[in-house]
C-alpha atoms as a PDB file:
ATOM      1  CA  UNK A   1     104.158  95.208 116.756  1.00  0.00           C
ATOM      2  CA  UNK A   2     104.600  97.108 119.955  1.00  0.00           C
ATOM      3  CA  UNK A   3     104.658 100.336 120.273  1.00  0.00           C
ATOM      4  CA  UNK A   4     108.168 101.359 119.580  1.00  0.00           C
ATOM      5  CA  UNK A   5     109.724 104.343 122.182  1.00  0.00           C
ATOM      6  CA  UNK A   6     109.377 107.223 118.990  1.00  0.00           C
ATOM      7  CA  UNK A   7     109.956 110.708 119.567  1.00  0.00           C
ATOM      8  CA  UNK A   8     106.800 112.752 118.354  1.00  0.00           C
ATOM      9  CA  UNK A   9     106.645 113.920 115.106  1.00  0.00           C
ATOM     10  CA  UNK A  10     107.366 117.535 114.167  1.00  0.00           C
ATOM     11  CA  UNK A  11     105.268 119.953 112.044  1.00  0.00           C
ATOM     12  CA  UNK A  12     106.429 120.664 109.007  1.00  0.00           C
ATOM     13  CA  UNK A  13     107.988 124.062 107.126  1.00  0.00           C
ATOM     14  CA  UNK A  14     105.503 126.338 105.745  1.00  0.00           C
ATOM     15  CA  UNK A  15     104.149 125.261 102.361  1.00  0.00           C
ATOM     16  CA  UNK A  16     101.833 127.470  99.572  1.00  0.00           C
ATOM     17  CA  UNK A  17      99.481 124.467  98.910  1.00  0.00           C
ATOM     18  CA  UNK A  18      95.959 125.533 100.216  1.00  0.00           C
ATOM     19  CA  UNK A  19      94.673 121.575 100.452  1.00  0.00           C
ATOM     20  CA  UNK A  20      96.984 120.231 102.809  1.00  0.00           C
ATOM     21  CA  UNK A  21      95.646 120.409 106.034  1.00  0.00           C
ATOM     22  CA  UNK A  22      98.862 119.086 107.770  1.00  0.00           C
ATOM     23  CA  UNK A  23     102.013 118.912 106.845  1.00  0.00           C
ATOM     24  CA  UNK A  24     103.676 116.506 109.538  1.00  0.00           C
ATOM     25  CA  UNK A  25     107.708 115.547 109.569  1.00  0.00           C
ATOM     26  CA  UNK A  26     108.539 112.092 111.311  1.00  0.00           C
ATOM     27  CA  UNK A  27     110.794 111.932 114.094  1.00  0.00           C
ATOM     28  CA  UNK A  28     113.041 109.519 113.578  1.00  0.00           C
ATOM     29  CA  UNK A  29     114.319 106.720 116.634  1.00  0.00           C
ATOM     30  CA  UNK A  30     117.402 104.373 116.390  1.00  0.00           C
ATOM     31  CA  UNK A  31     115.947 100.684 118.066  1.00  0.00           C
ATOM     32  CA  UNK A  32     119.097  98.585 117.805  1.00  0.00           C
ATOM     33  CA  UNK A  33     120.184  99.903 114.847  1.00  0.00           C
ATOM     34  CA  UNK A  34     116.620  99.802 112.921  1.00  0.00           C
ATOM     35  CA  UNK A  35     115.527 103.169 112.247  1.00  0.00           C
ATOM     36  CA  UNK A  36     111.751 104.289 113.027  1.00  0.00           C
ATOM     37  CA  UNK A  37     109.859 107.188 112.061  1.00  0.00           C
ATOM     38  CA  UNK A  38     106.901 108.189 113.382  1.00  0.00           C
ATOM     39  CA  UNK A  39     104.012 110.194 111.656  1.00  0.00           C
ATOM     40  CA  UNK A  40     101.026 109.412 113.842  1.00  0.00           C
ATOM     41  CA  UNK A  41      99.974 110.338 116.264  1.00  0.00           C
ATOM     42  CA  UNK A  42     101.206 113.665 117.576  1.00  0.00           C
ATOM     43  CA  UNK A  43     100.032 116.702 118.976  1.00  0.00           C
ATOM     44  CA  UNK A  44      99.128 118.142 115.832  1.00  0.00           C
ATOM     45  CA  UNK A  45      97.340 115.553 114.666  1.00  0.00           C
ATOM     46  CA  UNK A  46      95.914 112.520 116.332  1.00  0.00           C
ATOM     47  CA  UNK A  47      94.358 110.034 113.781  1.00  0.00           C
ATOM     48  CA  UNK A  48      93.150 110.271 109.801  1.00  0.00           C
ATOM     49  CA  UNK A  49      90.114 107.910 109.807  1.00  0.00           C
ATOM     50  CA  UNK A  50      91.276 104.652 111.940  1.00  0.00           C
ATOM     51  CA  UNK A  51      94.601 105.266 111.393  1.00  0.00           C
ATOM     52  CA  UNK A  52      95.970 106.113 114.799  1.00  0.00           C
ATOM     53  CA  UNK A  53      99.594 105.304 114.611  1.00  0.00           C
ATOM     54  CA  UNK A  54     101.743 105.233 111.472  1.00  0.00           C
ATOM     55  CA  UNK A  55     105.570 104.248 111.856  1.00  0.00           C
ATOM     56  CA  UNK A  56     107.702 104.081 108.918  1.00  0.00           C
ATOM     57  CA  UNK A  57     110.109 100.871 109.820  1.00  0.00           C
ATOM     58  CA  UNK A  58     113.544 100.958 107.749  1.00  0.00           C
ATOM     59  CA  UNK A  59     115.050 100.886 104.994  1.00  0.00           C
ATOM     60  CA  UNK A  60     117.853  98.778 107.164  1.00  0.00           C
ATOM     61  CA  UNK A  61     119.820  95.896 106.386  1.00  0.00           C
ATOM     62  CA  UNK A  62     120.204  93.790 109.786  1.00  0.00           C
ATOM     63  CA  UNK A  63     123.767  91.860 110.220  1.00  0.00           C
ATOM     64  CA  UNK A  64     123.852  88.828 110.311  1.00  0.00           C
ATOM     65  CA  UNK A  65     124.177  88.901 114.299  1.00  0.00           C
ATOM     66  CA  UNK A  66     120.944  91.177 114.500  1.00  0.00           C
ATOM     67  CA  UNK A  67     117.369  90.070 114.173  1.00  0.00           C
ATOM     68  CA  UNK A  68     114.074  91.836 114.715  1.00  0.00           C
ATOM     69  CA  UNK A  69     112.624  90.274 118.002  1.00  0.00           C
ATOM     70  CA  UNK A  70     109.776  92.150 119.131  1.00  0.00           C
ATOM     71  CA  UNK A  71     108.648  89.576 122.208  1.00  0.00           C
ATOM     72  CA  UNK A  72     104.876  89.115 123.335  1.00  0.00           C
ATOM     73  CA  UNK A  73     102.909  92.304 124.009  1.00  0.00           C
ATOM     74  CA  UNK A  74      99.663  92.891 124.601  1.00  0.00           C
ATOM     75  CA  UNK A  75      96.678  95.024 122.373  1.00  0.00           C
ATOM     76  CA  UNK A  76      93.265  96.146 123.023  1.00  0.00           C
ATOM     77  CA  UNK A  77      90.575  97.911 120.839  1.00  0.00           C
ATOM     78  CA  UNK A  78      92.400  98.420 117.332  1.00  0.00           C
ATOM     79  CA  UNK A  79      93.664  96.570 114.765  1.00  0.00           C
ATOM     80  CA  UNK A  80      97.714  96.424 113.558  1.00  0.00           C
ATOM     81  CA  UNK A  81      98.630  96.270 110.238  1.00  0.00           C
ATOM     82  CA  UNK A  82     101.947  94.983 108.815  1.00  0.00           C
ATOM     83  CA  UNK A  83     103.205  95.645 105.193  1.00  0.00           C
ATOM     84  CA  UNK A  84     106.245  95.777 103.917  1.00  0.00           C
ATOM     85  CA  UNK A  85     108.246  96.083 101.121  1.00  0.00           C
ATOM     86  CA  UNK A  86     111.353  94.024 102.316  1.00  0.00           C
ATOM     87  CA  UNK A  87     112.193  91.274 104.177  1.00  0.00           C
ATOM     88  CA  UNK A  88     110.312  88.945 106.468  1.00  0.00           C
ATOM     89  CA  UNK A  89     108.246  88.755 110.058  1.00  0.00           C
ATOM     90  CA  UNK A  90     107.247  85.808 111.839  1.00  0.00           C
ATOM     91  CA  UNK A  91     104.233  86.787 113.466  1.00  0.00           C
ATOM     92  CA  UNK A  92     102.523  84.089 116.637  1.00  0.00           C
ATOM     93  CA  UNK A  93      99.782  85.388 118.962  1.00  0.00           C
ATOM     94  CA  UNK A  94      97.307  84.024 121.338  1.00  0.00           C
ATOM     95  CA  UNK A  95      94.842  82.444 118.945  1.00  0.00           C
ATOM     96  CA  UNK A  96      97.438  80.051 117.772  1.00  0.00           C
ATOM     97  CA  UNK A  97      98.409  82.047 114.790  1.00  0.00           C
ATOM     98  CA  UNK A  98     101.708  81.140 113.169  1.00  0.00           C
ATOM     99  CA  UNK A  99     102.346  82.987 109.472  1.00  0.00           C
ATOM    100  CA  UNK A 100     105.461  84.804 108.002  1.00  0.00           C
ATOM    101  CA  UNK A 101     104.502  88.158 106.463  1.00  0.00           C
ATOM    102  CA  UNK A 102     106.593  88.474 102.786  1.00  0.00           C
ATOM    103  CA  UNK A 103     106.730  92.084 101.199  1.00  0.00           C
ATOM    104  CA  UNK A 104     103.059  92.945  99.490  1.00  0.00           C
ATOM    105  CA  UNK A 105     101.164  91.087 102.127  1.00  0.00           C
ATOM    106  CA  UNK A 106      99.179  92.456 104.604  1.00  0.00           C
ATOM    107  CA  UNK A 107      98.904  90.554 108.429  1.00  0.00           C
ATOM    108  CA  UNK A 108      95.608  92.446 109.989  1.00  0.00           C
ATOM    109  CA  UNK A 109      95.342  91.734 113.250  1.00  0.00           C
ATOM    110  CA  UNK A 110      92.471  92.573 115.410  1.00  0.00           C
ATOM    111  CA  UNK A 111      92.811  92.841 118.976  1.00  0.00           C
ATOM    112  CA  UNK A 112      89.444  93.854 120.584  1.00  0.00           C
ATOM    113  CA  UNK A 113      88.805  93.181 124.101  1.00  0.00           C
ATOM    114  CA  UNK A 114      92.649  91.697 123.978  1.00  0.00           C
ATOM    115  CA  UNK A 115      94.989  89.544 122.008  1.00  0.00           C
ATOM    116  CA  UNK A 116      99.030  89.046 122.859  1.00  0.00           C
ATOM    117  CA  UNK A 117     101.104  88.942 119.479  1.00  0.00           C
ATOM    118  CA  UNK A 118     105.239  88.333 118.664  1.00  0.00           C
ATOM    119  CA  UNK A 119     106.985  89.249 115.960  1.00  0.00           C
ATOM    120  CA  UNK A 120     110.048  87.988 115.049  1.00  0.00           C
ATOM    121  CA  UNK A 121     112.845  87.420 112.008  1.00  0.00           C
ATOM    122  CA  UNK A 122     111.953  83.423 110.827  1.00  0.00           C
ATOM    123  CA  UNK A 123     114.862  81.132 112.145  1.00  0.00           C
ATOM    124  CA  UNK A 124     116.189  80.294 108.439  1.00  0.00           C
ATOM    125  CA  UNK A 125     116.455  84.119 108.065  1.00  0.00           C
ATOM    126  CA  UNK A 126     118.938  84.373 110.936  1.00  0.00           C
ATOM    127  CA  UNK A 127     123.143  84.619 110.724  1.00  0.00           C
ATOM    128  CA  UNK A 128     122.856  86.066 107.427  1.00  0.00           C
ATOM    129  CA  UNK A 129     122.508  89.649 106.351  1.00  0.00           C
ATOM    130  CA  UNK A 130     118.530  90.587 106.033  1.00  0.00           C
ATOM    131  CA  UNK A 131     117.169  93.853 103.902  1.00  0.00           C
ATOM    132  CA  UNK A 132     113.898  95.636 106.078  1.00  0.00           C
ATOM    133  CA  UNK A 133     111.950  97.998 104.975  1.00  0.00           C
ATOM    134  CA  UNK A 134     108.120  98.654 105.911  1.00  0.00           C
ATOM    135  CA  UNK A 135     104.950 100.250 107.623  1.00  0.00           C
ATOM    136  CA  UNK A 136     103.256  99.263 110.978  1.00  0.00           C
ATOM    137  CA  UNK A 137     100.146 101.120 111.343  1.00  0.00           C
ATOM    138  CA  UNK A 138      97.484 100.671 113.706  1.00  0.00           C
ATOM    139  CA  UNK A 139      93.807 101.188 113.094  1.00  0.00           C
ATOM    140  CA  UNK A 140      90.888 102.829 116.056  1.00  0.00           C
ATOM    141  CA  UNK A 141      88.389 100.000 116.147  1.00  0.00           C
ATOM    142  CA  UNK A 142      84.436 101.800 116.413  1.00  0.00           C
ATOM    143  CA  UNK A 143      82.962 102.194 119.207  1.00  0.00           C
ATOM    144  CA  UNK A 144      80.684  98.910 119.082  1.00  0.00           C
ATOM    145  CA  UNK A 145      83.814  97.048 117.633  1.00  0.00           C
ATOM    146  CA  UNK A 146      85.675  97.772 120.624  1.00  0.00           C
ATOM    147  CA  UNK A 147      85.138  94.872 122.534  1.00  0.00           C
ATOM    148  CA  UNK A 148      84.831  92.266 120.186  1.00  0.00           C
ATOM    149  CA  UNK A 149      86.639  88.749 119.924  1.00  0.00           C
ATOM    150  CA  UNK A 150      90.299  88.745 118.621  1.00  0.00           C
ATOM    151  CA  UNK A 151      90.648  88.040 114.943  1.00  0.00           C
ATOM    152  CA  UNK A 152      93.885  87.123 112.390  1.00  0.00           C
ATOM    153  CA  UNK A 153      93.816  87.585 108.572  1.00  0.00           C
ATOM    154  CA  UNK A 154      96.317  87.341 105.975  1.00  0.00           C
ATOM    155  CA  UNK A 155      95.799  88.757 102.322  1.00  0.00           C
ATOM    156  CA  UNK A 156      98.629  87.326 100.223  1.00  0.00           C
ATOM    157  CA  UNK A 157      99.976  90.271  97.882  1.00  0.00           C
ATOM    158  CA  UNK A 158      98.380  88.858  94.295  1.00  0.00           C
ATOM    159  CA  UNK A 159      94.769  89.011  96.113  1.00  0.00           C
ATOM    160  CA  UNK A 160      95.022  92.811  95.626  1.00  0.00           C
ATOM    161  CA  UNK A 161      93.320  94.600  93.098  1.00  0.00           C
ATOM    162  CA  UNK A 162      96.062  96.492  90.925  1.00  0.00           C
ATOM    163  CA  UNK A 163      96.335  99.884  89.598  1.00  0.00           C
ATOM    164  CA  UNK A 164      97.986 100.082  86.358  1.00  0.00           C
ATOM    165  CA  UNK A 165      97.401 103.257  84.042  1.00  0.00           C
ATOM    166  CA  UNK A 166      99.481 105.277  82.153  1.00  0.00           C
ATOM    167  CA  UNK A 167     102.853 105.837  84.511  1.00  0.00           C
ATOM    168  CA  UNK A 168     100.669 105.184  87.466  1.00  0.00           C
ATOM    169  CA  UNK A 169     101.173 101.660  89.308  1.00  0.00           C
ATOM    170  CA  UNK A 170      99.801 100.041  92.461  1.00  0.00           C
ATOM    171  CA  UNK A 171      97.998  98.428  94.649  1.00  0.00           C
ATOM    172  CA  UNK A 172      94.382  98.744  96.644  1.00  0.00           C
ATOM    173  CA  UNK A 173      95.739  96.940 100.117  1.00  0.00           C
ATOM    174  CA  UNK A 174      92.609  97.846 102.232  1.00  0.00           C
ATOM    175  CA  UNK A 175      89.041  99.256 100.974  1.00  0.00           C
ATOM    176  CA  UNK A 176      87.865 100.511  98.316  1.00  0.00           C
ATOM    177  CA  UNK A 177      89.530 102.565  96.079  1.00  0.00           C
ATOM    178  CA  UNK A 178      89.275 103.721  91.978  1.00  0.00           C
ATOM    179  CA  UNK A 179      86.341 101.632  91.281  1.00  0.00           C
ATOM    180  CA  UNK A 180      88.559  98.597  92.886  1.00  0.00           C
ATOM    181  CA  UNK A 181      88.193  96.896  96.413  1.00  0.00           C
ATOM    182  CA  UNK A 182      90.317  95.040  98.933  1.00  0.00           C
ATOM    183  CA  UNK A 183      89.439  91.832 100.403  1.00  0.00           C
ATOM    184  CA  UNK A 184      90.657  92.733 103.576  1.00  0.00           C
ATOM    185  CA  UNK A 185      88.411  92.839 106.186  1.00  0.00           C
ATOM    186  CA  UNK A 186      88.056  95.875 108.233  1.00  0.00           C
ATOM    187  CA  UNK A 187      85.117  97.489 110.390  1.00  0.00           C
ATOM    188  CA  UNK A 188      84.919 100.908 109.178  1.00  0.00           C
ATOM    189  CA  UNK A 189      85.234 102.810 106.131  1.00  0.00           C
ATOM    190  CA  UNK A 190      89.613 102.629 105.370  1.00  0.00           C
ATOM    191  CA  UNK A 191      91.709 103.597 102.638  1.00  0.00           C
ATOM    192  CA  UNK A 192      95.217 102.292 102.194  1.00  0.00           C
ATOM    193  CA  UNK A 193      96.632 102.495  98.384  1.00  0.00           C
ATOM    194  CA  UNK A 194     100.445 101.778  97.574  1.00  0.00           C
ATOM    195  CA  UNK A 195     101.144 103.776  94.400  1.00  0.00           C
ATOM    196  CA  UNK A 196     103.721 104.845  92.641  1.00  0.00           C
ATOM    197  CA  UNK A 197     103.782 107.285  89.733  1.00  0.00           C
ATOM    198  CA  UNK A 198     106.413 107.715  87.091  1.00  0.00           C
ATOM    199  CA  UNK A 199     108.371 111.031  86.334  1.00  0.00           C
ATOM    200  CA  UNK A 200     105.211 113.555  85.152  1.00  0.00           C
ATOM    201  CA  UNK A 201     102.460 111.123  85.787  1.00  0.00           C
ATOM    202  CA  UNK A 202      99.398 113.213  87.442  1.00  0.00           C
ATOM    203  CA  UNK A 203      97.314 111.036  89.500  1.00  0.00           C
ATOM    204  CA  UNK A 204      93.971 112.403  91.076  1.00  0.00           C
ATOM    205  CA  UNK A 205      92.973 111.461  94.608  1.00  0.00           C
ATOM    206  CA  UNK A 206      89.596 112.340  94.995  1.00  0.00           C
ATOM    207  CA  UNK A 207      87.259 113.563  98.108  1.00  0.00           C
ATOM    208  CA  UNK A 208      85.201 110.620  98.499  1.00  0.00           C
ATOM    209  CA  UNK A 209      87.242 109.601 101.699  1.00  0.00           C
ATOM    210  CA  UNK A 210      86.319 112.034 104.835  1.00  0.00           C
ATOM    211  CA  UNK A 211      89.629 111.807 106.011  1.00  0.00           C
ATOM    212  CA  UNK A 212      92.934 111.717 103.232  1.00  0.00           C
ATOM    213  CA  UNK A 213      96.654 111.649 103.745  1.00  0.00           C
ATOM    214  CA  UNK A 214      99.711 110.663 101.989  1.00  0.00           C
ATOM    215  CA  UNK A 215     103.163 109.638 103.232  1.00  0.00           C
ATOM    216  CA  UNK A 216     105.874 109.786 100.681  1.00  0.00           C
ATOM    217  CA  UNK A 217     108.479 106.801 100.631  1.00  0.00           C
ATOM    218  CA  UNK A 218     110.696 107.795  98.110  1.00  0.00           C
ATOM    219  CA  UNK A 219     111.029 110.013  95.314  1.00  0.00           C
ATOM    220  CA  UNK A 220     109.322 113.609  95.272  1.00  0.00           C
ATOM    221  CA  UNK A 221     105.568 114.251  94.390  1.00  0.00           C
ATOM    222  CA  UNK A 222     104.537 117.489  93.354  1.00  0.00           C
ATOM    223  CA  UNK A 223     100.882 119.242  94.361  1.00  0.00           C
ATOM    224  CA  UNK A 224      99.408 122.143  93.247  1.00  0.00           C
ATOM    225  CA  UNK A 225     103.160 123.250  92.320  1.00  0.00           C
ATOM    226  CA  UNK A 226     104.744 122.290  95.846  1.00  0.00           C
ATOM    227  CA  UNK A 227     107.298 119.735  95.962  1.00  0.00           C
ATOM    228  CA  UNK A 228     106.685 117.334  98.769  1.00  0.00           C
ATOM    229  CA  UNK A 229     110.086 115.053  99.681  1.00  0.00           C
ATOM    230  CA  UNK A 230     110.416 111.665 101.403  1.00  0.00           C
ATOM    231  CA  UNK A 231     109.245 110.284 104.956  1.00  0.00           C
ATOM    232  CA  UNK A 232     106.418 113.692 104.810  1.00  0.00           C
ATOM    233  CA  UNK A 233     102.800 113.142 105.961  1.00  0.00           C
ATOM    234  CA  UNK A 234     100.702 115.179 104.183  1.00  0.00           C
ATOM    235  CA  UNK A 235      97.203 115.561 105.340  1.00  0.00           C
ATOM    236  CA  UNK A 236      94.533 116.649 102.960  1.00  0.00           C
ATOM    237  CA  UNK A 237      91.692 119.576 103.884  1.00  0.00           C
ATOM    238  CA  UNK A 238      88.034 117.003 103.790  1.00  0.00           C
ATOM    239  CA  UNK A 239      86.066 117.997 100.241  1.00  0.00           C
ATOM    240  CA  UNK A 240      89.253 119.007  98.024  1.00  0.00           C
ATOM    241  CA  UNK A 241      89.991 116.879  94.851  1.00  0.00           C
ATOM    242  CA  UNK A 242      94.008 116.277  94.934  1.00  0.00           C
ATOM    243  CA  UNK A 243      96.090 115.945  91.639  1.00  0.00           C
ATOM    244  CA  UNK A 244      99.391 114.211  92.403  1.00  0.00           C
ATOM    245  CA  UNK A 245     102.391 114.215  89.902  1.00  0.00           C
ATOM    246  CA  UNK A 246     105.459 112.086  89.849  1.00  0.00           C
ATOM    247  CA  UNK A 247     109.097 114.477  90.560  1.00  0.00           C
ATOM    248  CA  UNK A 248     112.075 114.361  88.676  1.00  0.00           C
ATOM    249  CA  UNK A 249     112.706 110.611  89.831  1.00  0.00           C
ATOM    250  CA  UNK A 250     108.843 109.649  89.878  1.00  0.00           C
ATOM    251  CA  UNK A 251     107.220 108.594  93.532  1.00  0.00           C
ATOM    252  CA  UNK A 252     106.571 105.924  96.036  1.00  0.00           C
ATOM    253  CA  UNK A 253     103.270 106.808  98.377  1.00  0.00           C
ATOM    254  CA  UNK A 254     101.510 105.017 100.278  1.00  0.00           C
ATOM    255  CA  UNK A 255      97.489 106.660 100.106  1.00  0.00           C
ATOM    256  CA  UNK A 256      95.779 106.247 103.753  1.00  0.00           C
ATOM    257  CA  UNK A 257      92.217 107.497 105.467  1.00  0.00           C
ATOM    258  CA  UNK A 258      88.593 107.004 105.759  1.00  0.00           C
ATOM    259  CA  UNK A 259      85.752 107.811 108.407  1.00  0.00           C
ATOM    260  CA  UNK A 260      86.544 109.867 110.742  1.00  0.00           C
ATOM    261  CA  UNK A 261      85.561 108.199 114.350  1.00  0.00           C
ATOM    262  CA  UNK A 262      81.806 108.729 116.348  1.00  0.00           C
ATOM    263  CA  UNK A 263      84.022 109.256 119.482  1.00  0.00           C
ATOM    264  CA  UNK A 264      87.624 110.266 120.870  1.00  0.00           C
ATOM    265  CA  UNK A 265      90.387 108.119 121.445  1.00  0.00           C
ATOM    266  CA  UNK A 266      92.725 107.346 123.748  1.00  0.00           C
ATOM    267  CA  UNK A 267      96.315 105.997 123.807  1.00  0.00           C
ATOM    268  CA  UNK A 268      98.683 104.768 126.026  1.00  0.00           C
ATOM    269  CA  UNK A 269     101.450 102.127 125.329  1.00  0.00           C
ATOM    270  CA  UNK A 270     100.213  99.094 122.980  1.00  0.00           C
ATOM    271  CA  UNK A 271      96.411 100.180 124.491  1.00  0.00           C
ATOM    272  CA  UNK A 272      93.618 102.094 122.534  1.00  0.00           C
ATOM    273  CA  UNK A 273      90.248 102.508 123.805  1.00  0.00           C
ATOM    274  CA  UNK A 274      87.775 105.681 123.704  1.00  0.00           C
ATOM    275  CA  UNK A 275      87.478 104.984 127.380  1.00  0.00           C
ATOM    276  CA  UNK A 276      90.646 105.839 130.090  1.00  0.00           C
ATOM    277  CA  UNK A 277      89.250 103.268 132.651  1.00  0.00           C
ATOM    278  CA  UNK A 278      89.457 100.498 129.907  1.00  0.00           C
ATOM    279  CA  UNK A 279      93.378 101.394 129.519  1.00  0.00           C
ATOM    280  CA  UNK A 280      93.882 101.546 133.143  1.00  0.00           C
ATOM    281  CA  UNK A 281      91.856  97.910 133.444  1.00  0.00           C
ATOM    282  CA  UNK A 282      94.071  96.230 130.744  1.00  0.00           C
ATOM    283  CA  UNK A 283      97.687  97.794 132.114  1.00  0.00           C
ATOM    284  CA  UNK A 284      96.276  95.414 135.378  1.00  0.00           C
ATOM    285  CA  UNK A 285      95.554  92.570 132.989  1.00  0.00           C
ATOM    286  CA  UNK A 286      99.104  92.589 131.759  1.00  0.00           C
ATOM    287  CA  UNK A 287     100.477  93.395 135.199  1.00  0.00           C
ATOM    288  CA  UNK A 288      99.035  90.651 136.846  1.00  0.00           C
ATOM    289  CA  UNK A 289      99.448  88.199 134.040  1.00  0.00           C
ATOM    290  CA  UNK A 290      95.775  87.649 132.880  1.00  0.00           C
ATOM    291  CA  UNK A 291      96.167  88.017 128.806  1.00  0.00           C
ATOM    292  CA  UNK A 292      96.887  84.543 127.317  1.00  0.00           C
ATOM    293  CA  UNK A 293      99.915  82.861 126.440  1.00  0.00           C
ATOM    294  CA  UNK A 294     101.070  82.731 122.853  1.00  0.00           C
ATOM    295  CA  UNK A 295     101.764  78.982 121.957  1.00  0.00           C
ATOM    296  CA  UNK A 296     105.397  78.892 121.036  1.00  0.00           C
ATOM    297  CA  UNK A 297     106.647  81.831 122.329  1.00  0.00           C
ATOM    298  CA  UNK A 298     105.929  81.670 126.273  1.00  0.00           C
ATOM    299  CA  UNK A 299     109.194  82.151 127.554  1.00  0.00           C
ATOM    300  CA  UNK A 300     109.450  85.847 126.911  1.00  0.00           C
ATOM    301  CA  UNK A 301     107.560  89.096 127.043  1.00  0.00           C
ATOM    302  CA  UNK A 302     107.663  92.815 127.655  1.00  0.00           C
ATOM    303  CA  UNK A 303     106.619  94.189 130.781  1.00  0.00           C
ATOM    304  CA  UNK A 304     104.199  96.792 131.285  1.00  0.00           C
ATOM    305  CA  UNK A 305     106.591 100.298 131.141  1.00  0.00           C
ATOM    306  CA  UNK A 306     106.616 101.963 134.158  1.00  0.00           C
ATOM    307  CA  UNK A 307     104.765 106.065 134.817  1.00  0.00           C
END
């Protein structure tokens, strides 16, 4: 997706709970009725491992005169990644790609030196009411990855390994995780777990990740005695074992982190790139019209934003 206009997030109230790092509070942006809230980046914090944008998208129900139509943009040097837990995206880009994205699936799409992508609500979806709910997130490619050829995958949901012990449930949707791993291919070391725990259930999130956050959904999880509620990033301190525990009404989190990048990153628009001159070279690109066309969906786009 493109890079929505967000507000930045805000830091968070003072908390007692020596391994959190960050605590980070999404600012939340009304696109058409289709609330955003963004955790990453901001000035407190700019990635956690690859992940170098996190936007919670939804809960919403769209009317039936409203769809999500999110015309072609351009990316360089990352990859997005599209999960959600309601409704349904048409995705086309500029390799010919044409798949619809159902809740539990994951679309990862890697840009490189450049790919143009549209994502859109499927036309038997449109005139009636439609529930959506999910997370875009973009991940910082590695320095050698940086320029490489364009890629699409798509993971269906029951190609996930699954987490099921004792009031804790979930899914490993990228890496490795508990002694389980992801087929989903990515280029650096990447965590991404959707669990959920059960009133009282204690979950431990160990320190073999560099980098560790968590971004409650729903519910209220409880660490180290502090009470953490919904649509919070918390980001964990490197080396310290975490024990999570389900609130009152149990939790929804999704687990995110990794390696920490060789280099530092730059970001401006839909662009990432550890080098400003590459940024300034592809806003010319998609000025002057030199990305490619995605088949099917030629008609529109969104022009470079202006400053």
């Amino acid at each position: 997706m493109s890079f929505f206009p967000g507000k930045d997030p805000l830091p968070g109230d003072a908390f007692a709970c020596d391994a959190i790092e960050n605590l980070i509070i999404p600012r939340t942006s009304d696109i058409g009725g289709f609330q955003v809230r963004r955790a990453l980046p901001t000035r407190q914090r700019r990635l956690v491992g690859p992940f170098i944008f996190f936007d919670r998208m939804g809960p919403a129900i769209l009317r039936p005169d409203e769809a999500l139509d999110v015309k072609p943009h351009p990316h360089i040097g990352l990859s997005t990644v599209t999960y959600l837990f309601d409704g349904e995206i048409r995705h086309l880009d500029s390799l010919g790609t044409e798949k619809v994205i159902r809740p539990g699936d994951i679309n990862l799409m890697t840009a490189g030196r450049g790919i143009v992508h549209s994502e859109r609500t499927p036309d038997n979806l449109r005139g009636h009411p439609l529930a959506m709910s999910g997370l875009q997130t973009w991940l910082a490619l590695p320095d050698e990855k940086e320029e490489m050829n364009p890629e699409f995958t798509h993971t269906e949901k029951g190609d996930m390994p699954v987490i099921d012990d004792g009031g804790v449930t979930g899914r490993v949707v990228i890496g490795s995780f508990e002694g389980l791993k992801s087929p989903v291919k990515v280029f650096t070391d990447t965590l991404y777990a959707d669990i959920s725990l059960q009133p009282g259930s204690k979950f431990p999130f160990g320190a073999a990740h560099e980098e560790r956050a968590v971004y409650v959904l729903s519910g209220e999880v409880m660490i180290a005695g502090d009470r953490f509620a919904p649509d919070q990033l918390l980001v964990f301190r490197p080396g310290d074992a975490i024990t999570l525990e389900g609130g009152e009404q149990g939790c929804h989190l999704m687990l995110f982190g990794g390696a920490a990048l060789n280099s530092k990153r730059y970001i401006w628009w839909n662009f990432v790139s550890s080098s400003k001159e590459r940024i300034e070279k592809a806003k010319e690109e998609w000025r002057t019209g030199r990305f490619d066309i995605v088949p099917g969906d030629e008609e529109e786009f969104v022009p470079l934003p202006e400053g």
